[in-house]
C-alpha atoms as a PDB file:
ATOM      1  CA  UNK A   1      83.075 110.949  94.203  1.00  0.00           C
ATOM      2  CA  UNK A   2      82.469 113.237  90.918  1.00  0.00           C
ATOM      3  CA  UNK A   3      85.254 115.343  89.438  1.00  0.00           C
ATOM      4  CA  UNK A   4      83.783 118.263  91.021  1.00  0.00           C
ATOM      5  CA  UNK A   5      83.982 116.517  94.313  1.00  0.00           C
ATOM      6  CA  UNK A   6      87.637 115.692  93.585  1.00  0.00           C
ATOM      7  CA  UNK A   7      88.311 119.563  92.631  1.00  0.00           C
ATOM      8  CA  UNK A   8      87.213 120.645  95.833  1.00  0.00           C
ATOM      9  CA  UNK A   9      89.128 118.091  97.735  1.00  0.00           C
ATOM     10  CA  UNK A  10      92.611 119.036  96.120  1.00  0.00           C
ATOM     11  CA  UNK A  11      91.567 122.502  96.319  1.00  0.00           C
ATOM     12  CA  UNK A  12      91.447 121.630  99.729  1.00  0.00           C
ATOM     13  CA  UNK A  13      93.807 119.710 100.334  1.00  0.00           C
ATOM     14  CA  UNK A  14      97.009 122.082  99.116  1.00  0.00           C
ATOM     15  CA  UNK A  15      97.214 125.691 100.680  1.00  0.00           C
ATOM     16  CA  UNK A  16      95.844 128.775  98.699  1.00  0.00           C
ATOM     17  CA  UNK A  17      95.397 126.415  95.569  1.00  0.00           C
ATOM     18  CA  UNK A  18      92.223 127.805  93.781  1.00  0.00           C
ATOM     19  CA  UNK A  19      89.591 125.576  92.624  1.00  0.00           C
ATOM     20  CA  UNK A  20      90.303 126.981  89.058  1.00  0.00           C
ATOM     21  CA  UNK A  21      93.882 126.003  89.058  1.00  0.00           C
ATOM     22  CA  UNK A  22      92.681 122.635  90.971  1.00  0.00           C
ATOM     23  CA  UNK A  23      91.086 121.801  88.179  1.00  0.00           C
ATOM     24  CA  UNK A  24      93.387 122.800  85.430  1.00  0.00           C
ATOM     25  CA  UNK A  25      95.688 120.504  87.095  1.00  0.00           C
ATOM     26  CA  UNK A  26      93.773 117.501  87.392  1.00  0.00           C
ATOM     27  CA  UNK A  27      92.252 118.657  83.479  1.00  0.00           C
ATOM     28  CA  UNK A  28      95.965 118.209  82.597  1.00  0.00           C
ATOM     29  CA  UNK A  29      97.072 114.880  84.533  1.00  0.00           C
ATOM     30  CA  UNK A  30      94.291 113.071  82.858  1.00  0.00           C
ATOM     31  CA  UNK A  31      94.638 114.238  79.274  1.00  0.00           C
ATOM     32  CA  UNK A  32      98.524 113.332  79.913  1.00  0.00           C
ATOM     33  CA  UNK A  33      97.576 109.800  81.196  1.00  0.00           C
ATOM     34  CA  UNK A  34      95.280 109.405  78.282  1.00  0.00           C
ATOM     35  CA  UNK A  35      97.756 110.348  75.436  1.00  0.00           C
ATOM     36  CA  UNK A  36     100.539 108.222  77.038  1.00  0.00           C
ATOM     37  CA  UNK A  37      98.324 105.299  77.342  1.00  0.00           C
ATOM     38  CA  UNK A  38      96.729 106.202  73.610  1.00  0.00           C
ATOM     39  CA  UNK A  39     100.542 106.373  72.092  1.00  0.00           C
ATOM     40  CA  UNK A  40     100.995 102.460  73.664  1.00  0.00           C
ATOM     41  CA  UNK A  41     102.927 103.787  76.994  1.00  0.00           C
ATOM     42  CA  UNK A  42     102.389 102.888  80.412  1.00  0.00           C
ATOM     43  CA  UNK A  43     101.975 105.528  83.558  1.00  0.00           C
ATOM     44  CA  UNK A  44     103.231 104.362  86.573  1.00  0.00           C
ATOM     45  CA  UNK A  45     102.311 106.138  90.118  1.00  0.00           C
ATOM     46  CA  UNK A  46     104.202 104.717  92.795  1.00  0.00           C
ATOM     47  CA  UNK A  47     102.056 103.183  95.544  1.00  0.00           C
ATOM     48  CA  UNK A  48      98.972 104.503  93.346  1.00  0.00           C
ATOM     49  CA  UNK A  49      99.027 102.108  90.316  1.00  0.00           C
ATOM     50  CA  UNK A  50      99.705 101.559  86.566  1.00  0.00           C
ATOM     51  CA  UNK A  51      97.720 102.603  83.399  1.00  0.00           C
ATOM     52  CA  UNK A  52      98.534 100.589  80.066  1.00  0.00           C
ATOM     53  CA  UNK A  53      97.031  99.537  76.763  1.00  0.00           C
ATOM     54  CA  UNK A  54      95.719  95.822  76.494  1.00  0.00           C
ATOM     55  CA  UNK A  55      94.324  93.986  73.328  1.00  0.00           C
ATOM     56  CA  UNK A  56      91.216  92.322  72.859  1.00  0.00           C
ATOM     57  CA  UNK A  57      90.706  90.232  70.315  1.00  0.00           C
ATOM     58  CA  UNK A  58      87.907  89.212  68.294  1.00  0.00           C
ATOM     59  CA  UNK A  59      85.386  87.258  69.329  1.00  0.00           C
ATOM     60  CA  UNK A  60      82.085  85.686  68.239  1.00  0.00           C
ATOM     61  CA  UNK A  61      79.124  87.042  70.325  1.00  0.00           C
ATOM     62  CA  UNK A  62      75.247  86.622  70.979  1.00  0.00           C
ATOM     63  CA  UNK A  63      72.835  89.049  70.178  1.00  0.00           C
ATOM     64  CA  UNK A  64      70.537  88.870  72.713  1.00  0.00           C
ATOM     65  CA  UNK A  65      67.028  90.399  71.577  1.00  0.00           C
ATOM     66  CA  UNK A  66      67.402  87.994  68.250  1.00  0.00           C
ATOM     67  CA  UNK A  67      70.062  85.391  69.279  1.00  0.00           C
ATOM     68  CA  UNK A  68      71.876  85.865  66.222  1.00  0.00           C
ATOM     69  CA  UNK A  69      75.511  85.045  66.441  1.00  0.00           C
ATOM     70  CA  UNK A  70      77.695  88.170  65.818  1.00  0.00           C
ATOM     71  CA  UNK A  71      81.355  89.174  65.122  1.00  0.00           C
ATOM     72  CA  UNK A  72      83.254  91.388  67.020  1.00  0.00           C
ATOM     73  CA  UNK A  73      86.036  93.351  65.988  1.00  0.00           C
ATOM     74  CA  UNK A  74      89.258  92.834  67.694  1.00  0.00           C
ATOM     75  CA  UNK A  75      89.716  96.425  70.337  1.00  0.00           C
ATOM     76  CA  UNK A  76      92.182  98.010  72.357  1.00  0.00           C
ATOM     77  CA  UNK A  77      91.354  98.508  75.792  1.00  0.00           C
ATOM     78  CA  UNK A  78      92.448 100.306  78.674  1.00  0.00           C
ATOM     79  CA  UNK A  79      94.083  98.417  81.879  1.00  0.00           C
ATOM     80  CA  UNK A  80      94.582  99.519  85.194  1.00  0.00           C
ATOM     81  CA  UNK A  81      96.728  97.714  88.168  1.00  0.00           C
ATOM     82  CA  UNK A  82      96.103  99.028  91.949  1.00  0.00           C
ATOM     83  CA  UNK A  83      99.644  99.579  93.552  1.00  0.00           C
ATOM     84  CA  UNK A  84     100.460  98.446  97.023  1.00  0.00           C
ATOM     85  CA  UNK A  85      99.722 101.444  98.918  1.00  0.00           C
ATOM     86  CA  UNK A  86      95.925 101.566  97.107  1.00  0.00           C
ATOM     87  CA  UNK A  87      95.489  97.696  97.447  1.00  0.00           C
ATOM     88  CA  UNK A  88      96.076  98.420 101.129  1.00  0.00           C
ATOM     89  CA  UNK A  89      94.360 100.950 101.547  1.00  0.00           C
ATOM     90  CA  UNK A  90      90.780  99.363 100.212  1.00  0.00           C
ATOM     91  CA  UNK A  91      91.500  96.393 101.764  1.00  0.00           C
ATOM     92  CA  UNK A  92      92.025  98.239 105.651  1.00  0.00           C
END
């Protein structure tokens, strides 16, 4: 499913919503998601799942094309845990 696709389907999906405002909304749930996660908070959606910040650290690594050993630099990453409700959904 592509954003657009997801537009249309909340559009859809909520009486005499536009697809303009459908996607201002969802425009403003992610950016909100990705400051709180950004600032080292967690988002929790009931039943849907949880976003949070994770750590990697650094590692040595392969290149490859030459085979050359290579460090990299320690990251933060991005996490996400399915809730119940999505775990059972996927799984029938």
């Amino acid at each position: 499913m592509t954003k657009t696709e997801l537009i249309d389907a909340i559009a859809g999906g909520v009486d005499g919503l536009t697809k303009a405002k459908a996607e201002q909304a969802l425009n403003v749930l992610m950016s909100t998601i990705m400051d709180a996660v950004a600032n080292g908070d967690s988002v929790s959606l009931i039943g849907f799942g949880t976003f949070s910040q994770g750590e990697r650290g650094e590692r040595m690594a392969r290149n490859p094309r030459t085979g050359e050993e290579i460090k990299v630099a320690a990251a933060k990453t991005v996490k996400f845990k399915a809730g119940q409700k999505f775990k059972d959904a996927v799984n029938g």
